[in-house]
C-alpha atoms as a PDB file:
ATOM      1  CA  UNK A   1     -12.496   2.050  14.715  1.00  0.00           C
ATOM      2  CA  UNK A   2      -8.891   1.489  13.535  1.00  0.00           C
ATOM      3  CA  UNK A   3      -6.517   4.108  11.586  1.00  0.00           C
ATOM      4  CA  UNK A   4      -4.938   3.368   8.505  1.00  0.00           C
ATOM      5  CA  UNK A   5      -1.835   4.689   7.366  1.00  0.00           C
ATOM      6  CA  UNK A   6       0.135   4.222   3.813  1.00  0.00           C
ATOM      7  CA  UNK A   7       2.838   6.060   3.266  1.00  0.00           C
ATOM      8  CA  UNK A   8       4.753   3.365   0.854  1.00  0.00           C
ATOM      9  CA  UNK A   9       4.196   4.550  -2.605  1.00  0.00           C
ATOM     10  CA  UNK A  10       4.104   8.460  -3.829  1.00  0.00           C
ATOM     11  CA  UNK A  11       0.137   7.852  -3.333  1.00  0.00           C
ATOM     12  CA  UNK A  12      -0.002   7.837   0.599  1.00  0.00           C
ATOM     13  CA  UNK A  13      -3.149   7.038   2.206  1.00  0.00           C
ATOM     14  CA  UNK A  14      -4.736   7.525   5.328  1.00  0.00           C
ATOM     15  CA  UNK A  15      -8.290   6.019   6.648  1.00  0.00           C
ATOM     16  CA  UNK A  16     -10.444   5.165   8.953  1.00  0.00           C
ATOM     17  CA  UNK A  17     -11.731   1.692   9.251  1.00  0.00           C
ATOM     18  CA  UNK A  18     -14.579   0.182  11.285  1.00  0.00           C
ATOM     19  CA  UNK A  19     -13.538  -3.758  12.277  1.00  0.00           C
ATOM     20  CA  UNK A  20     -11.376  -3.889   9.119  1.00  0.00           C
ATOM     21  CA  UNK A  21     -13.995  -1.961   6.175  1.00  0.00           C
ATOM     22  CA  UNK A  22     -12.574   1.366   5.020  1.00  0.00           C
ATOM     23  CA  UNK A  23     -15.129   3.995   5.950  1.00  0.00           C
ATOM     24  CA  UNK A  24     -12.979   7.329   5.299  1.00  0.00           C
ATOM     25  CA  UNK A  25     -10.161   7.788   3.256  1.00  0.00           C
ATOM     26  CA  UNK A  26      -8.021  10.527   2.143  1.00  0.00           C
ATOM     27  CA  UNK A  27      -5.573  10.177  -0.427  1.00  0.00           C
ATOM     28  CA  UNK A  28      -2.954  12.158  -2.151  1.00  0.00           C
ATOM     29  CA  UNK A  29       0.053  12.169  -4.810  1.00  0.00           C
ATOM     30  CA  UNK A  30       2.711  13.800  -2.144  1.00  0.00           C
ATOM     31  CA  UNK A  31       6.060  14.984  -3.218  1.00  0.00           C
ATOM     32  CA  UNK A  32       8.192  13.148  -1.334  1.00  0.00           C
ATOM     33  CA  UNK A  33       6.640  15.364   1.711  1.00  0.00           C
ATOM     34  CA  UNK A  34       5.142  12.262   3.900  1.00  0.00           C
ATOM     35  CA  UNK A  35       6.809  13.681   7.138  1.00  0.00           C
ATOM     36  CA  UNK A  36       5.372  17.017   6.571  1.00  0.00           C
ATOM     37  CA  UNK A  37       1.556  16.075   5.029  1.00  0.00           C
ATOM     38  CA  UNK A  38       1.171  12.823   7.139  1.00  0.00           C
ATOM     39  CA  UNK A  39      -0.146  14.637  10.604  1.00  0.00           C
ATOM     40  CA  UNK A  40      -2.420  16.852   9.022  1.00  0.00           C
ATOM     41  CA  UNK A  41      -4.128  13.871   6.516  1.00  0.00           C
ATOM     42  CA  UNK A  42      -4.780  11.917   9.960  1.00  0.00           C
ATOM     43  CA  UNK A  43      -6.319  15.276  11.761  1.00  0.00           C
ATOM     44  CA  UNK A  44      -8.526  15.596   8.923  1.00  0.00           C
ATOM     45  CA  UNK A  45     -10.202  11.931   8.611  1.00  0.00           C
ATOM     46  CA  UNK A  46     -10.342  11.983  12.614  1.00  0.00           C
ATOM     47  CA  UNK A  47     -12.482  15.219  12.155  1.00  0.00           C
ATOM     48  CA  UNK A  48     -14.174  14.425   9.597  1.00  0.00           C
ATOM     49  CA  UNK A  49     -15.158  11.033  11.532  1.00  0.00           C
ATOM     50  CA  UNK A  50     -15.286  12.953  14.462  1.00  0.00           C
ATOM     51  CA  UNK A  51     -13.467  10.985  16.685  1.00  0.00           C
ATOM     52  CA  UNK A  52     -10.304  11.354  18.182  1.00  0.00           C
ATOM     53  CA  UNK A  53      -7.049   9.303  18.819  1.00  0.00           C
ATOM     54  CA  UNK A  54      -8.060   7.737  22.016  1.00  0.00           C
ATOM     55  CA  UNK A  55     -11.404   6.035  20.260  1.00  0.00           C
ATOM     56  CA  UNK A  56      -9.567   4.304  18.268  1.00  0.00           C
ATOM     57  CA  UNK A  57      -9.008   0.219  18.672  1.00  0.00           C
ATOM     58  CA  UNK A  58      -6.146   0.171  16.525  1.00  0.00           C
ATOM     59  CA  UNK A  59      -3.820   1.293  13.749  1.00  0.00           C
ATOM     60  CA  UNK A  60      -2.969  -0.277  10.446  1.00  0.00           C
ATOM     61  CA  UNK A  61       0.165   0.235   8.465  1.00  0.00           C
ATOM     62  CA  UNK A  62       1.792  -0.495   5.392  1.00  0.00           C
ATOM     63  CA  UNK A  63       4.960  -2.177   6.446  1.00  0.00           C
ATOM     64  CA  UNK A  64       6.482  -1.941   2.738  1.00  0.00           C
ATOM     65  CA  UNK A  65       7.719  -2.871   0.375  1.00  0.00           C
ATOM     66  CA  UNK A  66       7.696   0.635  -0.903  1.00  0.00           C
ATOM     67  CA  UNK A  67       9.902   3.910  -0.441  1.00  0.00           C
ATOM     68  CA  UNK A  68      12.552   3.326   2.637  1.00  0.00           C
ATOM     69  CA  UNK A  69      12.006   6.981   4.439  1.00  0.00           C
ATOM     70  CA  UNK A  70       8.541   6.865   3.816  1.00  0.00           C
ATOM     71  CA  UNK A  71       7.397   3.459   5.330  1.00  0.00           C
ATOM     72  CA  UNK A  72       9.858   5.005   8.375  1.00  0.00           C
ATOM     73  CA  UNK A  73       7.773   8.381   8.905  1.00  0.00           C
ATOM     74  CA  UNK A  74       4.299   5.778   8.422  1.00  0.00           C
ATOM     75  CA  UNK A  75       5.335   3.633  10.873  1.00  0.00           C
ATOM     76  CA  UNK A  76       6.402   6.108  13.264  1.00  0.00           C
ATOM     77  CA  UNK A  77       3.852   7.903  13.565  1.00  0.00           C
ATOM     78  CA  UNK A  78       1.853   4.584  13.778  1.00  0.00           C
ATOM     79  CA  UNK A  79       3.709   3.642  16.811  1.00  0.00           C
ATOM     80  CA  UNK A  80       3.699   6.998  18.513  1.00  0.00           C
ATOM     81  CA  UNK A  81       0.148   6.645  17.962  1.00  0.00           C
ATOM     82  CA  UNK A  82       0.135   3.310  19.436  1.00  0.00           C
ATOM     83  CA  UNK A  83       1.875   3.761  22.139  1.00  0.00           C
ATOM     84  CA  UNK A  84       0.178   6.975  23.314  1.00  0.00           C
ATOM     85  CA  UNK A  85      -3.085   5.578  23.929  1.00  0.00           C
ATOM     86  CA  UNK A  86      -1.820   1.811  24.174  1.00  0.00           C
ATOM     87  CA  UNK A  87      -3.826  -0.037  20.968  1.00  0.00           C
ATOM     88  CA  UNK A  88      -1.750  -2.329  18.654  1.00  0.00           C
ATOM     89  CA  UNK A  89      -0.541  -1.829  15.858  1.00  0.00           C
ATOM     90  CA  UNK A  90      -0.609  -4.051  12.479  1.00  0.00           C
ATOM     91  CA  UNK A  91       1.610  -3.944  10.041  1.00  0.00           C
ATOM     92  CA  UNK A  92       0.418  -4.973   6.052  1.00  0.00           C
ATOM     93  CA  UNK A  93       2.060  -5.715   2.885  1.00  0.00           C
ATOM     94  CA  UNK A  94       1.680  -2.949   0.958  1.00  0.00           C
ATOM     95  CA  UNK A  95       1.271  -5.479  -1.976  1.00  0.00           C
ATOM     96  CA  UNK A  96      -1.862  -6.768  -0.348  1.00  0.00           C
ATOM     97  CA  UNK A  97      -3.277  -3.302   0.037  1.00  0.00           C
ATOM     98  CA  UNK A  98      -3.173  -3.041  -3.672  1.00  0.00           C
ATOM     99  CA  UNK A  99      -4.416  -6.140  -4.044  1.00  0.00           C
ATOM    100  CA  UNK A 100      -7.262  -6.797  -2.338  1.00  0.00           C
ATOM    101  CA  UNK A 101      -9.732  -4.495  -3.554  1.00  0.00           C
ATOM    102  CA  UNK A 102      -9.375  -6.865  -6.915  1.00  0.00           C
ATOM    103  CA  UNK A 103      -9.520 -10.431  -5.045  1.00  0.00           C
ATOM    104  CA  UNK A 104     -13.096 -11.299  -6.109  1.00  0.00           C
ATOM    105  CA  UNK A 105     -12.489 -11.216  -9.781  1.00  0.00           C
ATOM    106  CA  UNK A 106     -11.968 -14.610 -11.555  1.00  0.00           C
ATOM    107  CA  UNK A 107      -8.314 -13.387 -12.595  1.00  0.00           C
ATOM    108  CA  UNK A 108      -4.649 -14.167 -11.533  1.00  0.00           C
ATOM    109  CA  UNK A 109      -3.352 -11.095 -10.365  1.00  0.00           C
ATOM    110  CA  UNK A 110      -0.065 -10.075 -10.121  1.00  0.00           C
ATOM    111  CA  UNK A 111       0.446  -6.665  -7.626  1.00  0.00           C
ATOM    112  CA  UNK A 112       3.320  -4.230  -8.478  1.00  0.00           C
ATOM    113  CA  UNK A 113       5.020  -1.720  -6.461  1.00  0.00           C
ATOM    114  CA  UNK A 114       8.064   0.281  -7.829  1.00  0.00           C
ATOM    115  CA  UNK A 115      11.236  -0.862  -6.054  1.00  0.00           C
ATOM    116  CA  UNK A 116      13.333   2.130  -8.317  1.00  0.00           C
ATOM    117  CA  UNK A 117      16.105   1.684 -11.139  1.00  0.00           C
ATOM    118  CA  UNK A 118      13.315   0.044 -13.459  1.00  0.00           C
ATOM    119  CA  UNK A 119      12.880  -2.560 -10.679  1.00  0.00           C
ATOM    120  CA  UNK A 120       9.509  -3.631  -9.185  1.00  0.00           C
ATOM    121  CA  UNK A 121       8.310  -6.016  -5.863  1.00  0.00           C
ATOM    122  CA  UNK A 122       6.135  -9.092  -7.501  1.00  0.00           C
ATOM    123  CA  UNK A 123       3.482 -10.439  -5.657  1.00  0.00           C
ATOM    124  CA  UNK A 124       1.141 -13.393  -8.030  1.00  0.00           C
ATOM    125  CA  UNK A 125      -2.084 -14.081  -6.305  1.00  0.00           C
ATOM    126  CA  UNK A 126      -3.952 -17.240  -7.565  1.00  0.00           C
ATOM    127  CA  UNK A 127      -7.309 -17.664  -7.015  1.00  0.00           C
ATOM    128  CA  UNK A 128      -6.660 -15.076  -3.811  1.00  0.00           C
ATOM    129  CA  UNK A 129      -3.625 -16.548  -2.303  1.00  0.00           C
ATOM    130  CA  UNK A 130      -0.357 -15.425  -2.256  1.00  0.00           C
ATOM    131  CA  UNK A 131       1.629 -17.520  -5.009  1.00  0.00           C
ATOM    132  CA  UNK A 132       4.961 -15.406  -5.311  1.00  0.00           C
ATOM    133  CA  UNK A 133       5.508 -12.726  -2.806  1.00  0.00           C
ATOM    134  CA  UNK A 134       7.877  -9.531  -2.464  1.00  0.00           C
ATOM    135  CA  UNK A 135      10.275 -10.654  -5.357  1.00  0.00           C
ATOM    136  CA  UNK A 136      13.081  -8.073  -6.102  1.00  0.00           C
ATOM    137  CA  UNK A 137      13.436  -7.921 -10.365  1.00  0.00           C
ATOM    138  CA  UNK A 138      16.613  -6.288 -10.886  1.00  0.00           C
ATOM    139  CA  UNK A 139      15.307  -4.532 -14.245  1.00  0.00           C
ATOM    140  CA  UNK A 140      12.381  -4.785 -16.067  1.00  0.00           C
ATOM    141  CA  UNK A 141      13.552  -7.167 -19.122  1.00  0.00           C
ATOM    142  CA  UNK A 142      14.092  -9.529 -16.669  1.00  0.00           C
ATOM    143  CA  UNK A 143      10.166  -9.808 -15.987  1.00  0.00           C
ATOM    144  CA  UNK A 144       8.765 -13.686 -17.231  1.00  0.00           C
ATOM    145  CA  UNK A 145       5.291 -13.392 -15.456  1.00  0.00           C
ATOM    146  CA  UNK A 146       4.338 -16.678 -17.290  1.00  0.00           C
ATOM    147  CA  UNK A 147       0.699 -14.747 -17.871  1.00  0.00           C
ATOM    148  CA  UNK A 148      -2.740 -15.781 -19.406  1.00  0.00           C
ATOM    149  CA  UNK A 149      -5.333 -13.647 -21.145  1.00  0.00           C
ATOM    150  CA  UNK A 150      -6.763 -13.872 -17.606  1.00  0.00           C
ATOM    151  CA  UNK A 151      -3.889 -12.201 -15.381  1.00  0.00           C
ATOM    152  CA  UNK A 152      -4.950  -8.699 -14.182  1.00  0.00           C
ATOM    153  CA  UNK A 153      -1.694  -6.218 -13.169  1.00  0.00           C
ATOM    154  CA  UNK A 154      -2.347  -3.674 -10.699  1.00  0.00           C
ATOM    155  CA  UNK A 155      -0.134  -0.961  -8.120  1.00  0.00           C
ATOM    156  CA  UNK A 156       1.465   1.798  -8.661  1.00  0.00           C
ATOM    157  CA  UNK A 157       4.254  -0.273 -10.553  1.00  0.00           C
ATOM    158  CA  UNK A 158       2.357  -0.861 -13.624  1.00  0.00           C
ATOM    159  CA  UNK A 159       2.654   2.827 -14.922  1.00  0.00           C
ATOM    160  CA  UNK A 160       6.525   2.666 -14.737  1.00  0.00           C
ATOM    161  CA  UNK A 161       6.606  -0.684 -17.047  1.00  0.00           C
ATOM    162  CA  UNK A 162       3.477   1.242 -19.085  1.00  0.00           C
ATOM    163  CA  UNK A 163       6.106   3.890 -19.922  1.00  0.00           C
ATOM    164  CA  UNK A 164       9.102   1.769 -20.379  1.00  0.00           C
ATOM    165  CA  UNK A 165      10.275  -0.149 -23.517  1.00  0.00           C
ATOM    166  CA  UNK A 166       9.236  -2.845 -22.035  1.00  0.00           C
ATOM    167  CA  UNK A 167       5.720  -2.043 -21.964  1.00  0.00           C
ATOM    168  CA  UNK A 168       4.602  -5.572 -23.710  1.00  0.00           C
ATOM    169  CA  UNK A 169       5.391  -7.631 -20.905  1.00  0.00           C
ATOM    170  CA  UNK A 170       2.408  -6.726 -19.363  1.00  0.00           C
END
Protein backbone atom coordinates (compact mmCIF):
# COMPACT_ATOMS: atom_id res chain seq x y z
CA UNK A 1 0.00 0.00 0.00
CA UNK A 2 1.41 3.49 -0.75
CA UNK A 3 0.42 6.96 1.04
CA UNK A 4 -0.68 9.82 -0.74
CA UNK A 5 -0.19 13.21 0.22
CA UNK A 6 -1.51 16.69 -1.47
CA UNK A 7 -1.00 19.53 0.17
CA UNK A 8 -0.72 21.93 -3.12
CA UNK A 9 -4.01 23.60 -3.42
CA UNK A 10 -6.34 24.90 -0.32
CA UNK A 11 -8.05 21.29 -0.93
CA UNK A 12 -5.23 19.00 0.58
CA UNK A 13 -5.58 15.41 0.28
CA UNK A 14 -4.37 12.48 1.85
CA UNK A 15 -4.92 8.59 0.76
CA UNK A 16 -4.16 5.41 0.74
CA UNK A 17 -3.46 3.58 -2.42
CA UNK A 18 -3.07 -0.14 -3.19
CA UNK A 19 -0.35 -0.54 -6.35
CA UNK A 20 -1.38 2.94 -7.57
CA UNK A 21 -5.74 2.78 -7.12
CA UNK A 22 -6.94 5.17 -4.42
CA UNK A 23 -8.66 3.04 -1.81
CA UNK A 24 -9.08 5.75 1.14
CA UNK A 25 -9.12 9.26 0.94
CA UNK A 26 -9.67 12.10 3.15
CA UNK A 27 -10.03 15.45 1.98
CA UNK A 28 -10.49 18.89 3.29
CA UNK A 29 -10.71 22.81 2.45
CA UNK A 30 -7.79 23.79 5.16
CA UNK A 31 -7.07 27.33 6.04
CA UNK A 32 -3.80 27.69 5.22
CA UNK A 33 -3.24 25.15 8.35
CA UNK A 34 -1.39 22.16 6.26
CA UNK A 35 1.45 21.99 8.93
CA UNK A 36 -0.97 21.73 11.69
CA UNK A 37 -3.98 19.30 9.98
CA UNK A 38 -1.50 17.24 7.79
CA UNK A 39 -0.35 14.58 10.73
CA UNK A 40 -3.61 14.00 12.00
CA UNK A 41 -5.38 13.46 8.18
CA UNK A 42 -2.53 10.68 7.69
CA UNK A 43 -3.28 9.03 11.38
CA UNK A 44 -6.76 8.86 10.42
CA UNK A 45 -6.66 7.01 6.83
CA UNK A 46 -3.81 4.69 8.43
CA UNK A 47 -6.53 3.78 11.09
CA UNK A 48 -9.11 3.67 9.26
CA UNK A 49 -7.05 1.20 6.84
CA UNK A 50 -5.65 -0.18 9.74
CA UNK A 51 -2.26 -0.28 8.91
CA UNK A 52 0.53 1.54 10.04
CA UNK A 53 3.60 3.47 8.61
CA UNK A 54 5.93 0.60 8.36
CA UNK A 55 3.31 -1.46 5.90
CA UNK A 56 3.51 0.83 3.64
CA UNK A 57 5.57 0.33 0.08
CA UNK A 58 5.66 3.84 -0.62
CA UNK A 59 4.56 7.46 -0.53
CA UNK A 60 3.17 9.70 -3.21
CA UNK A 61 3.34 13.44 -3.31
CA UNK A 62 2.28 16.33 -5.08
CA UNK A 63 5.47 18.02 -6.01
CA UNK A 64 3.54 21.35 -7.15
CA UNK A 65 2.84 23.50 -8.85
CA UNK A 66 0.65 24.81 -6.13
CA UNK A 67 1.10 26.94 -2.80
CA UNK A 68 5.11 27.29 -1.97
CA UNK A 69 4.83 26.51 2.06
CA UNK A 70 2.41 24.01 1.49
CA UNK A 71 4.07 21.63 -1.12
CA UNK A 72 7.18 22.23 1.64
CA UNK A 73 5.18 20.85 4.82
CA UNK A 74 3.74 17.82 2.02
CA UNK A 75 6.90 16.92 1.07
CA UNK A 76 8.40 16.92 4.35
CA UNK A 77 6.52 15.00 5.96
CA UNK A 78 6.69 12.66 2.86
CA UNK A 79 10.33 12.32 3.30
CA UNK A 80 10.39 11.98 7.05
CA UNK A 81 8.06 9.33 6.28
CA UNK A 82 10.32 7.91 3.80
CA UNK A 83 13.16 7.91 5.38
CA UNK A 84 11.91 6.46 8.68
CA UNK A 85 10.97 3.21 7.43
CA UNK A 86 13.21 3.43 4.15
CA UNK A 87 10.34 3.23 1.07
CA UNK A 88 10.65 5.79 -1.80
CA UNK A 89 9.11 8.41 -2.36
CA UNK A 90 7.37 9.82 -5.73
CA UNK A 91 6.81 12.99 -6.44
CA UNK A 92 3.55 14.04 -9.02
CA UNK A 93 2.43 16.99 -10.84
CA UNK A 94 -0.19 18.24 -9.07
CA UNK A 95 -1.69 19.08 -12.57
CA UNK A 96 -1.85 15.40 -13.32
CA UNK A 97 -3.60 14.65 -10.07
CA UNK A 98 -6.37 16.83 -11.28
CA UNK A 99 -6.26 15.47 -14.34
CA UNK A 100 -6.42 12.09 -14.46
CA UNK A 101 -9.55 11.16 -12.98
CA UNK A 102 -10.98 12.89 -16.45
CA UNK A 103 -8.43 11.10 -19.00
CA UNK A 104 -10.97 8.62 -20.44
CA UNK A 105 -13.35 11.15 -21.76
CA UNK A 106 -13.16 11.95 -25.53
CA UNK A 107 -12.25 15.72 -24.59
CA UNK A 108 -9.08 17.98 -24.66
CA UNK A 109 -8.55 18.94 -21.30
CA UNK A 110 -6.84 21.66 -20.06
CA UNK A 111 -5.91 21.31 -15.92
CA UNK A 112 -5.74 24.56 -13.84
CA UNK A 113 -4.16 25.28 -10.64
CA UNK A 114 -4.12 28.87 -9.14
CA UNK A 115 -0.58 30.27 -9.30
CA UNK A 116 -2.09 33.76 -7.30
CA UNK A 117 -2.41 37.50 -8.64
CA UNK A 118 -5.15 36.21 -11.23
CA UNK A 119 -2.43 33.86 -12.56
CA UNK A 120 -2.90 30.10 -13.17
CA UNK A 121 -0.30 26.86 -14.14
CA UNK A 122 -1.68 25.44 -17.74
CA UNK A 123 -1.38 22.02 -18.42
CA UNK A 124 -3.43 20.89 -22.21
CA UNK A 125 -3.78 17.19 -22.37
CA UNK A 126 -4.67 15.80 -25.88
CA UNK A 127 -6.05 12.69 -26.27
CA UNK A 128 -4.23 11.91 -22.60
CA UNK A 129 -0.85 13.29 -23.17
CA UNK A 130 0.68 16.12 -21.92
CA UNK A 131 0.53 18.89 -24.79
CA UNK A 132 1.49 22.14 -22.76
CA UNK A 133 2.70 21.69 -19.28
CA UNK A 134 3.19 24.00 -16.07
CA UNK A 135 2.84 27.35 -18.08
CA UNK A 136 3.00 30.51 -15.82
CA UNK A 137 0.01 33.18 -17.33
CA UNK A 138 0.88 36.34 -15.83
CA UNK A 139 -2.96 37.45 -15.61
CA UNK A 140 -5.91 36.03 -16.74
CA UNK A 141 -6.64 38.24 -20.05
CA UNK A 142 -3.69 36.90 -21.23
CA UNK A 143 -5.35 33.28 -21.46
CA UNK A 144 -5.71 32.13 -25.60
CA UNK A 145 -6.51 28.37 -24.85
CA UNK A 146 -7.25 28.02 -28.65
CA UNK A 147 -10.46 25.73 -27.33
CA UNK A 148 -13.20 23.59 -29.10
CA UNK A 149 -16.74 22.82 -27.98
CA UNK A 150 -14.88 19.66 -26.89
CA UNK A 151 -12.17 21.07 -24.31
CA UNK A 152 -13.13 20.17 -20.69
CA UNK A 153 -11.38 22.71 -17.81
CA UNK A 154 -10.84 21.27 -14.55
CA UNK A 155 -8.62 22.13 -10.91
CA UNK A 156 -9.07 24.23 -8.49
CA UNK A 157 -8.13 27.17 -10.95
CA UNK A 158 -11.28 27.22 -12.82
CA UNK A 159 -13.36 28.84 -9.92
CA UNK A 160 -10.93 31.86 -9.75
CA UNK A 161 -11.41 32.60 -13.72
CA UNK A 162 -15.39 31.52 -12.95
CA UNK A 163 -15.43 34.60 -10.68
CA UNK A 164 -13.29 36.91 -12.62
CA UNK A 165 -14.24 39.26 -15.53
CA UNK A 166 -12.80 37.11 -17.49
CA UNK A 167 -15.06 34.35 -16.95
CA UNK A 168 -15.74 33.77 -20.94
CA UNK A 169 -12.50 32.50 -21.69
CA UNK A 170 -13.40 29.38 -20.44
Amino acid sequence: MELCIDTSTRYATVGISEKGELIQELTWHSQRNHSVELAPAIESVLNRQQIAVKDLAAVFVAKGPGAFSALRVGMSVAKSLSAGVEIPIVGISTIDIEVEPYLGISQNIIGLVPAGRERVYIAKYVDGDVEQRNIIVRNYNQIDFNKTDDTFFCGEGVKGILESEYADII
